[in-house]
Protein backbone atom coordinates (compact mmCIF):
# COMPACT_ATOMS: atom_id res chain seq x y z
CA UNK A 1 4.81 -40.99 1.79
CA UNK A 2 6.61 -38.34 3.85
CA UNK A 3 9.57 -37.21 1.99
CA UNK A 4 13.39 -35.31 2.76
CA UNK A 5 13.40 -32.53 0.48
CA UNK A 6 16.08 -30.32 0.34
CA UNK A 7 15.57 -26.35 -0.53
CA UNK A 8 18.71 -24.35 -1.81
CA UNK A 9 19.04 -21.07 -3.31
CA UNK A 10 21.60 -18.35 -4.84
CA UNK A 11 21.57 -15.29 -3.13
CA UNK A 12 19.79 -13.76 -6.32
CA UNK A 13 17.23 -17.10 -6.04
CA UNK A 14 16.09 -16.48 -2.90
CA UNK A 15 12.95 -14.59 -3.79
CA UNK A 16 11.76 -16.98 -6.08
CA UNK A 17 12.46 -20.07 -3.75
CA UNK A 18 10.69 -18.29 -0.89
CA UNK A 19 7.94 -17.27 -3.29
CA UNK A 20 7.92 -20.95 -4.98
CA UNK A 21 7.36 -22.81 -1.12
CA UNK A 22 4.89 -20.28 -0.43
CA UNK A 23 2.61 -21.26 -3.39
CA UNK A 24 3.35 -24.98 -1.98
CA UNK A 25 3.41 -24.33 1.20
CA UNK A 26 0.18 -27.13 2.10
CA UNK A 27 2.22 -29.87 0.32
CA UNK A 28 5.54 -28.92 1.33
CA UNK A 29 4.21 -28.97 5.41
CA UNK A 30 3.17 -32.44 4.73
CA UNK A 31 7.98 -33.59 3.91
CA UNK A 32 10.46 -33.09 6.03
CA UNK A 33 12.57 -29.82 4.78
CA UNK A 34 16.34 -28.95 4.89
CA UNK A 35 18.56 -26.49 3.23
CA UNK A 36 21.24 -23.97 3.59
CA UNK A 37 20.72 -21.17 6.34
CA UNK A 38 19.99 -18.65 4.39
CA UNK A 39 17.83 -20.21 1.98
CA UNK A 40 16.09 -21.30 5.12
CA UNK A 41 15.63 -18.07 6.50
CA UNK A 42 14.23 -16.67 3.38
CA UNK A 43 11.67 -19.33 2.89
CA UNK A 44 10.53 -19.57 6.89
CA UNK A 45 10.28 -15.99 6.79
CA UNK A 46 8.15 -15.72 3.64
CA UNK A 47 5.75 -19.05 3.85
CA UNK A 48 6.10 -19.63 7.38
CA UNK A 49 7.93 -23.21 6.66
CA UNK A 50 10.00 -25.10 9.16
CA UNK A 51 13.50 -25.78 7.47
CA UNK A 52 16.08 -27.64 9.25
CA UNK A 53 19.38 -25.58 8.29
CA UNK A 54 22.15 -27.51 7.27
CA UNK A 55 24.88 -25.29 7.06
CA UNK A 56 25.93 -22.05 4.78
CA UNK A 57 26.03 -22.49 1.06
CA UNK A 58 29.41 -20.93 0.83
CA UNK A 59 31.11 -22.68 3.78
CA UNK A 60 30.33 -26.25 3.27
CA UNK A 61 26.31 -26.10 3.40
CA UNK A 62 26.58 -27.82 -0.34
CA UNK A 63 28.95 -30.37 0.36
CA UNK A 64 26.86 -31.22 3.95
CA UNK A 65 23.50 -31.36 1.43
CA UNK A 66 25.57 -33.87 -0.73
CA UNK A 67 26.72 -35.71 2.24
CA UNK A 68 22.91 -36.65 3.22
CA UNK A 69 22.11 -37.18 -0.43
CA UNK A 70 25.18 -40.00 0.11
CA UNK A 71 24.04 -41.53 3.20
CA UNK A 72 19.91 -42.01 1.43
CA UNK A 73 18.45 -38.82 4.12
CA UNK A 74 17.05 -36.46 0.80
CA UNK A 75 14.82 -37.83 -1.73
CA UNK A 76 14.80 -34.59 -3.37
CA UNK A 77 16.59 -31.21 -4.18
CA UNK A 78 15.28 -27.83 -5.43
CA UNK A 79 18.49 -26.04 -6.21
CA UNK A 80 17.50 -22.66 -7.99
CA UNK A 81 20.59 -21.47 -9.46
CA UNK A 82 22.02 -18.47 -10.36
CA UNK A 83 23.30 -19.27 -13.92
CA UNK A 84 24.27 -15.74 -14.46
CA UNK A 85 26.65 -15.25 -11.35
CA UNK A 86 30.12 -17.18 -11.08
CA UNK A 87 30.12 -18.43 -7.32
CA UNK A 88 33.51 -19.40 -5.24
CA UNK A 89 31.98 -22.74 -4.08
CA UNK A 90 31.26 -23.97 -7.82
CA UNK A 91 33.26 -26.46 -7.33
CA UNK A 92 31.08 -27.92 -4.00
CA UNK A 93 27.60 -26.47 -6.28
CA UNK A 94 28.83 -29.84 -9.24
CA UNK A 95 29.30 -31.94 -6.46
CA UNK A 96 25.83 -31.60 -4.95
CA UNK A 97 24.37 -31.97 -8.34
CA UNK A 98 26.73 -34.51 -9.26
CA UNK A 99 25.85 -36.89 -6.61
CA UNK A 100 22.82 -36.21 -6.95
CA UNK A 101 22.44 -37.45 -10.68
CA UNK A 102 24.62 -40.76 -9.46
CA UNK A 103 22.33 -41.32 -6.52
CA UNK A 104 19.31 -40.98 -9.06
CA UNK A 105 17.65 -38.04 -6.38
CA UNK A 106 15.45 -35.61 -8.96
CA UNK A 107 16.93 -32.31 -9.38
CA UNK A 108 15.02 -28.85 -10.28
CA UNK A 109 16.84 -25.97 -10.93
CA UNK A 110 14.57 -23.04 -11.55
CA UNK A 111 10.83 -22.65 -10.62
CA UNK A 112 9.76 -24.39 -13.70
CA UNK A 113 11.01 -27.58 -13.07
CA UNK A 114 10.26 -27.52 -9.72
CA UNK A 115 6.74 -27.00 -10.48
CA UNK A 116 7.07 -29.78 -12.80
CA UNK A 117 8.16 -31.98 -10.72
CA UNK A 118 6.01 -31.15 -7.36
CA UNK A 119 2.62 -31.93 -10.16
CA UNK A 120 4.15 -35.59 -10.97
CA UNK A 121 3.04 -38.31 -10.10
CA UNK A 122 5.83 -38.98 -7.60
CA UNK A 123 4.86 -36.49 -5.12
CA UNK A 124 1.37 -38.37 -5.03
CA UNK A 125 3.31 -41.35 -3.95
């Protein structure tokens, strides 16, 4: 089943998201992908993706990745964080990961989880 997953990363995350989708690029063609512009950029530029941008991180893209979350459009997020780096849109970073714990969409944070996740069983489904 096709899937909405959505692909954000800190500036410092990049990289390793773009190097991440790359690895996955064959099952990740097969979903529908969105994220923030530059995370987009990054990971089109590296694995040759096509991400639907959905906005800037820092003006509003998290809050406009939350918003689809809401309305049932993203079925999953990989969100890898910069733990280390305080960020001026924390505040709209909880949200997004807030909403997405209430709306029960799975969540990775670093490459580890993601890979995790992207071997369940769900992804087969």
């Amino acid at each position: 089943m096709k899937k909405t997953i959505a692909l954000v990363a800190h500036d410092d995350q990049k990289v390793d998201m773009a190097e991440w989708a790359n690895k996955h690029k064959k099952q990740l063609s097969k979903h529908n992908l969105v994220g923030t512009e530059g995370t987009c950029k990054t990971v089109e530029s590296v694995a040759g993706l096509k991400v639907r941008a959905l906005g800037h991180g820092p003006d509003g893209g998290d809050i406009i990745i939350a918003n689809e979350v809401l309305q049932g459009n993203i079925d999953i997020l990989i969100f890898m964080i910069d733990a280390r780096t305080p960020h001026g849109h924390e505040h709209d970073i909880q949200t997004l990961i807030r909403i997405c714990v209430l709306k029960d969409v799975p969540i990775a944070l670093n490459k580890k989880s993601a890979e995790l996740m992207f071997s369940s069983e769900m992804m087969k489904k």
